[in-house]
Protein backbone atom coordinates (compact mmCIF):
# COMPACT_ATOMS: atom_id res chain seq x y z
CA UNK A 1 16.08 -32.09 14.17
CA UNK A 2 13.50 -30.17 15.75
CA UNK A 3 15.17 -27.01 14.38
CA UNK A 4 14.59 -28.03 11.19
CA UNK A 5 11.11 -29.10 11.36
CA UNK A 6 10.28 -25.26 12.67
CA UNK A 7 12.25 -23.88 10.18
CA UNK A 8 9.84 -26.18 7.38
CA UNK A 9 7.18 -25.23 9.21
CA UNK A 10 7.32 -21.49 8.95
CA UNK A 11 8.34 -22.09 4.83
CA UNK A 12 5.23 -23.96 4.48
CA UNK A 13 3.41 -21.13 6.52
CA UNK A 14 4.79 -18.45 4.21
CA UNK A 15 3.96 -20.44 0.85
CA UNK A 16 0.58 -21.02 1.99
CA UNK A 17 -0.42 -17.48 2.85
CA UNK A 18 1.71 -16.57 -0.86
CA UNK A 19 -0.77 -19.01 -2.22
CA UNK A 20 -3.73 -17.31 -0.20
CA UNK A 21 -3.50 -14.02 -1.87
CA UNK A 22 -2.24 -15.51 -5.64
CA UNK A 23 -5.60 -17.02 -5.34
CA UNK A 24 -7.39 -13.68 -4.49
CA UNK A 25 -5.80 -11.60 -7.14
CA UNK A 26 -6.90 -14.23 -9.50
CA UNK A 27 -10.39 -14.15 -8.36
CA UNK A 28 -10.36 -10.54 -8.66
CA UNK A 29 -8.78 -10.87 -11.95
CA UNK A 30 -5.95 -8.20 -10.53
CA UNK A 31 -2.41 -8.34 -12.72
CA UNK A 32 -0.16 -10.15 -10.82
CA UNK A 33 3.62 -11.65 -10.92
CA UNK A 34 5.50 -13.78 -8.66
CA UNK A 35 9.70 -14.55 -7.89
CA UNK A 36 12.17 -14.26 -5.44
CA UNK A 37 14.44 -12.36 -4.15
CA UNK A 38 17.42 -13.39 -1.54
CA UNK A 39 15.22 -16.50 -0.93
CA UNK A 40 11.88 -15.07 -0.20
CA UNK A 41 8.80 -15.54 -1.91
CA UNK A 42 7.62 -12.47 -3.47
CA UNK A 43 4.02 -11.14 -5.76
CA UNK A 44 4.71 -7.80 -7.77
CA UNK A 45 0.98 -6.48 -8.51
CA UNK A 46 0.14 -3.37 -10.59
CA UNK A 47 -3.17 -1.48 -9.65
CA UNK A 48 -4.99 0.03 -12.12
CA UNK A 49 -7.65 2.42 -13.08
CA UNK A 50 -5.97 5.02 -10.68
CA UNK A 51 -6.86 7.93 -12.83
CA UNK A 52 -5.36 10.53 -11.04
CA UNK A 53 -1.89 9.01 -10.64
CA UNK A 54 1.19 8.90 -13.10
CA UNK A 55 0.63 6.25 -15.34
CA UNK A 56 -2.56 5.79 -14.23
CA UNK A 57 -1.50 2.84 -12.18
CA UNK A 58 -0.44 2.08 -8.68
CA UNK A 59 1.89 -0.79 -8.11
CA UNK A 60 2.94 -3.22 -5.23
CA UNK A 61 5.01 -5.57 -3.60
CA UNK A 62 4.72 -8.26 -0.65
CA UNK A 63 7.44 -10.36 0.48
CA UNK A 64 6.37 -13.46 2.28
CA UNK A 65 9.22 -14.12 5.48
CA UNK A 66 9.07 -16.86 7.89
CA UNK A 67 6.61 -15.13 10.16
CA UNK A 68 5.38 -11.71 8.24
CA UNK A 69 4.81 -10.34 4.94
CA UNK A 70 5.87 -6.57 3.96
CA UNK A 71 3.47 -4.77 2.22
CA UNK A 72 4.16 -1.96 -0.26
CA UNK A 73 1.80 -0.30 -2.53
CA UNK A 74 3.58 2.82 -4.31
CA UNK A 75 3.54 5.20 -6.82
CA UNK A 76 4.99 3.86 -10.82
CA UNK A 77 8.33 4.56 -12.28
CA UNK A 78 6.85 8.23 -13.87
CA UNK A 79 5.95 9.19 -10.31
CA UNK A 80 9.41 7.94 -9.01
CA UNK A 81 11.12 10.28 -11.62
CA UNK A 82 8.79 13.68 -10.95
CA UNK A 83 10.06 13.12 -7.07
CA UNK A 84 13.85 12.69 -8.21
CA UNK A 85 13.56 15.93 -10.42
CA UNK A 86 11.93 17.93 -8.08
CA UNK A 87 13.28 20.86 -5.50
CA UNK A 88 10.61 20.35 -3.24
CA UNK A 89 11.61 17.07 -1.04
CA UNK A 90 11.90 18.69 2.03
CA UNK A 91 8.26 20.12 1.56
CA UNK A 92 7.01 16.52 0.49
CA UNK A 93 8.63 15.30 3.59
CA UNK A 94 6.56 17.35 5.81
CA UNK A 95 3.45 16.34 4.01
CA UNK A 96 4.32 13.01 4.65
CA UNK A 97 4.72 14.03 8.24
CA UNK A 98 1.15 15.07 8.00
CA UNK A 99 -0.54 12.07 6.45
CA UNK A 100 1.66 9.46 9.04
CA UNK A 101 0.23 11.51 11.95
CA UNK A 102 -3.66 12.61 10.89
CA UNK A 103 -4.60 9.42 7.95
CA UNK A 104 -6.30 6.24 9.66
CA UNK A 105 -7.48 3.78 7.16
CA UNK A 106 -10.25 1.43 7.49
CA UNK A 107 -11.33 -0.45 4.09
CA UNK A 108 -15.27 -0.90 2.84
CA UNK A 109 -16.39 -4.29 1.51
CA UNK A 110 -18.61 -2.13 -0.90
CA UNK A 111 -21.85 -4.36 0.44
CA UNK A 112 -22.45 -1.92 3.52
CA UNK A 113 -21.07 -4.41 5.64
CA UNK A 114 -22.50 -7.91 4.52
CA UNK A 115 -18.85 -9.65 4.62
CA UNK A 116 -17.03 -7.54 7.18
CA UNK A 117 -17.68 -4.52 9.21
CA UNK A 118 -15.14 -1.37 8.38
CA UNK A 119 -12.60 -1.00 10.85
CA UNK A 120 -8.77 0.40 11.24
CA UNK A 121 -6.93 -3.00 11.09
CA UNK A 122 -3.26 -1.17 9.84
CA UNK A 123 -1.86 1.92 9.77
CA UNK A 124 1.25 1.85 6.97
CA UNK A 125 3.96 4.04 6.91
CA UNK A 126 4.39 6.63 3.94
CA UNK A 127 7.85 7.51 3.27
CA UNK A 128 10.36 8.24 0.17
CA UNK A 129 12.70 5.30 -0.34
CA UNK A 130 16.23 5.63 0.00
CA UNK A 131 17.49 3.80 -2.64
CA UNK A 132 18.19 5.32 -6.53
CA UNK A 133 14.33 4.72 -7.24
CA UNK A 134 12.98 7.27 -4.56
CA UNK A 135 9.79 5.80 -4.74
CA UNK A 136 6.54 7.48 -2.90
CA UNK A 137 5.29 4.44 -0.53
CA UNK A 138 2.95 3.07 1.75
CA UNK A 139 4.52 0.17 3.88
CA UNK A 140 3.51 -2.07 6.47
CA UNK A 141 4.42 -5.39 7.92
CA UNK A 142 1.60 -8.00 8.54
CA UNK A 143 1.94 -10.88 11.33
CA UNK A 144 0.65 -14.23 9.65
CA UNK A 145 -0.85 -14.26 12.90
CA UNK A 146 -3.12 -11.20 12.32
CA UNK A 147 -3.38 -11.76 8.31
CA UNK A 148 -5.18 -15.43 9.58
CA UNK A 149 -7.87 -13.51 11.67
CA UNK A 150 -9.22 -11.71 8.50
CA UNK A 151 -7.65 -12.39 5.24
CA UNK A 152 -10.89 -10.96 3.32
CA UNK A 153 -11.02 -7.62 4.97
CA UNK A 154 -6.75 -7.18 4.75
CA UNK A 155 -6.57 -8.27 1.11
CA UNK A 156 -9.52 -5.88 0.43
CA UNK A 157 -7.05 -3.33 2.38
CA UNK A 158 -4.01 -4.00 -0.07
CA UNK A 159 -5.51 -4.30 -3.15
CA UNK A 160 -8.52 -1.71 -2.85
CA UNK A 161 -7.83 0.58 0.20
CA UNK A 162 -4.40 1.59 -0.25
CA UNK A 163 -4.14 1.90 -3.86
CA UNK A 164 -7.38 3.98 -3.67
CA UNK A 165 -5.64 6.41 -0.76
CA UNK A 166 -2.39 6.89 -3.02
CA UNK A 167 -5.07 7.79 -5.94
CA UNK A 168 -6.76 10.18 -4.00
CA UNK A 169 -3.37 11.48 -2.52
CA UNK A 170 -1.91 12.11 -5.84
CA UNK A 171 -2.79 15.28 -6.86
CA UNK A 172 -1.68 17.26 -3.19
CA UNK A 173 1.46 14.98 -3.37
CA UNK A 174 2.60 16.09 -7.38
CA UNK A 175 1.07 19.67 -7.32
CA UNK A 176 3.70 20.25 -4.41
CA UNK A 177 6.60 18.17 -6.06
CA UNK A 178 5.91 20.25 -9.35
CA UNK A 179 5.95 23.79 -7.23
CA UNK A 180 2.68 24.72 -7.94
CA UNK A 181 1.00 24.78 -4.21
CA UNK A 182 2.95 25.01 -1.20
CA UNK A 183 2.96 22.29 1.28
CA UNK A 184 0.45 24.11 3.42
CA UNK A 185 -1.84 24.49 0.81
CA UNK A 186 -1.30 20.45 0.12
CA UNK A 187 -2.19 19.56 3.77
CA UNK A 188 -5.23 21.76 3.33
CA UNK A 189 -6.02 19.56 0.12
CA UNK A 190 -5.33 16.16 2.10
CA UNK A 191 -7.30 17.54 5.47
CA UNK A 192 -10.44 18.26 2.81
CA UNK A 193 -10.17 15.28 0.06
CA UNK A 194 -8.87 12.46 2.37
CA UNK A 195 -9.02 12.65 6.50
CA UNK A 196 -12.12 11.64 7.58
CA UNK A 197 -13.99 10.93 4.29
CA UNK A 198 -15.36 7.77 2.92
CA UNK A 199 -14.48 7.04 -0.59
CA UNK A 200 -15.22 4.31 -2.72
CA UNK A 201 -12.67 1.44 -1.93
CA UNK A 202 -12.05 2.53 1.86
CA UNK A 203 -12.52 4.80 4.51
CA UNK A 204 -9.94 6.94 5.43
């Protein structure tokens, strides 16, 4: 019995924080879907206005578990396809290397610092997938715990930050899958566009 009220305890938990951010992307008007998949709760979202990306757009995912939610915010299908097509994976590896070791994100509330002061909360992972999609991602995984503390600032993070990075990382990452810089010249281009500048949506 008291197995089961911990286990209906973290479900509530997850649906509430699900709930949290359905709420946010509809305050912030942000395109939004939700389903599930093998039983937990997830929100597809699709970040636009990303000028310098395929499609325009950046996309994302979080899946709500009993304790966490897994964040990914990723390139679209068109960017998915240039990376399957291209010669240059071991190249894009090592630039991905590079922006795991050298990129710190903090995100901006745009109000210099009225709602929350700009700070490196999470650091996500970029990686290829290994799946048939090969998708270019950013992942982390959030502690309800931690989420609680500041929801503002870390919804900010996933919605503004992080598609904002990928924007900004787009034309170093697709130049080099396409062949037409090297991978040291697309550090060079990370190390002057993206490591320690402030941008619009975030500070990176």
């Amino acid at each position: 019995m008291e197995n089961f009220m911990e286990y209906q305890k973290k479900k509530r938990t997850n649906i509430r924080m699900m709930s949290e951010i359905t709420s946010y992307l509809k305050q912030h008007h942000l395109y939004f879907k939700t389903d599930q998949v093998e039983g937990a709760p997830r929100i597809t979202m699709v970040f636009q206005n990303c000028d310098r990306c395929p499609d325009n757009i950046t996309e994302g995912c979080i899946w709500f578990y009993e304790d966490s939610m897994e964040v990914r915010v990723y390139y679209s299908k068109s960017g998915a396809e240039i990376c399957k097509k291209s010669s240059k994976i071991y190249e894009l590896c090592r630039l991905l290397n590079f922006m795991n070791a050298r990129i710190w994100i903090a995100v901006s509330d745009g109000m210099e610092g009225a709602l929350y002061k700009s700070q490196c909360l999470i650091l996500p992972r970029f990686y290829i997938t290994e799946d048939e999609m090969q998708d270019i991602t950013s992942t982390m995984l959030i502690p309800y715990t931690y989420f609680e503390l500041d929801m503002l600032q870390i919804e900010d993070f996933i919605t503004g930050a992080l598609p904002s990075l990928l924007d900004c990382l787009s034309t170093p990452v697709f130049l080099l899958l396409e062949g037409k810089i090297t991978v040291d010249e697309a550090i060079d281009m990370v190390k002057l566009e993206v490591v320690g500048k402030e941008v619009e949506c975030g500070i990176y």
